[in-house]
Protein backbone atom coordinates (compact mmCIF):
# COMPACT_ATOMS: atom_id res chain seq x y z
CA UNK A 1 7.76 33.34 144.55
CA UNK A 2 9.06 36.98 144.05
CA UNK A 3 11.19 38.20 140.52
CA UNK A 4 12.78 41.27 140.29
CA UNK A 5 13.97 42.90 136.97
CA UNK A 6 14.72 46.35 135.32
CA UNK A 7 12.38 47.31 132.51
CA UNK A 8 12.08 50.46 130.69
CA UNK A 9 9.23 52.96 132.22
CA UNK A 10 9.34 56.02 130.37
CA UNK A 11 11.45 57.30 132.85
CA UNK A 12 14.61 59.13 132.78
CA UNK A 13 16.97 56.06 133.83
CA UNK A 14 15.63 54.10 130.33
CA UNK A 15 18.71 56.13 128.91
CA UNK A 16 20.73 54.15 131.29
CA UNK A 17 19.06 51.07 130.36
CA UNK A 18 19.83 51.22 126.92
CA UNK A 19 23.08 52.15 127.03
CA UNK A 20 23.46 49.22 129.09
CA UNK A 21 21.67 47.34 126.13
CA UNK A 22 23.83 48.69 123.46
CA UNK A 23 27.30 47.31 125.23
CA UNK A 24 25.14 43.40 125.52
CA UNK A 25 25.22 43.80 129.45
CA UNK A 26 21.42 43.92 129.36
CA UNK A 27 18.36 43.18 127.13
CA UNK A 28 16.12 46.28 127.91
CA UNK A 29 12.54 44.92 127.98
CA UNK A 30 9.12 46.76 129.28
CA UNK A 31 6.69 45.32 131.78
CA UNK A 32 4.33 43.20 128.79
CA UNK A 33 7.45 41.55 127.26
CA UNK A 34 7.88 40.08 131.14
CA UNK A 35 4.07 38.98 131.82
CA UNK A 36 3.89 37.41 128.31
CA UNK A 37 7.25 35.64 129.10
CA UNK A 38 5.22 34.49 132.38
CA UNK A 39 2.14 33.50 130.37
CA UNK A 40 3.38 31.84 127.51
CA UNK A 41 3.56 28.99 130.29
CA UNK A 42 0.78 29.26 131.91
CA UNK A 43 1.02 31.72 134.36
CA UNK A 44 -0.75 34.91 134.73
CA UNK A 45 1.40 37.17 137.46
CA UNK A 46 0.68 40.10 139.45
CA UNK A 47 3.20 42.52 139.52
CA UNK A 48 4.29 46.47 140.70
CA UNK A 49 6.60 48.81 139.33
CA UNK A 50 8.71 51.06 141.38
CA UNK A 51 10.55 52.94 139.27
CA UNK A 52 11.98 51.10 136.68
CA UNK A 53 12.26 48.20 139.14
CA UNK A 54 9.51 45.65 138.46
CA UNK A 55 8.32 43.48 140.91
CA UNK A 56 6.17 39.74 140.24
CA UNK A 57 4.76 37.79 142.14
């Protein structure tokens, strides 16, 4: 099973991503708010970043 989410990276779009945050079109989260999400139950994911595109499998 593959997920696919936005996170903030320390990149330049994370301006984007807040601003998309501040109007409540998006909760901007980074890549260990996501893998605790995943192992509060049970499950330890792998997962890739491209960007500020995060991949888990």
């Amino acid at each position: 099973m593959y997920f696919t989410t936005l996170i903030k990276n320390n990149r330049f779009a994370d301006k984007y991503l807040e601003a998309l945050a501040g109007s409540g079109k998006l909760v901007s989260r980074n890549i260990e708010d996501h893998k605790e999400s995943f192992r509060q139950v049970g499950l330890n994911p792998q997962s890739k970043t491209i960007g500020n595109m995060l991949i888990i499998t």
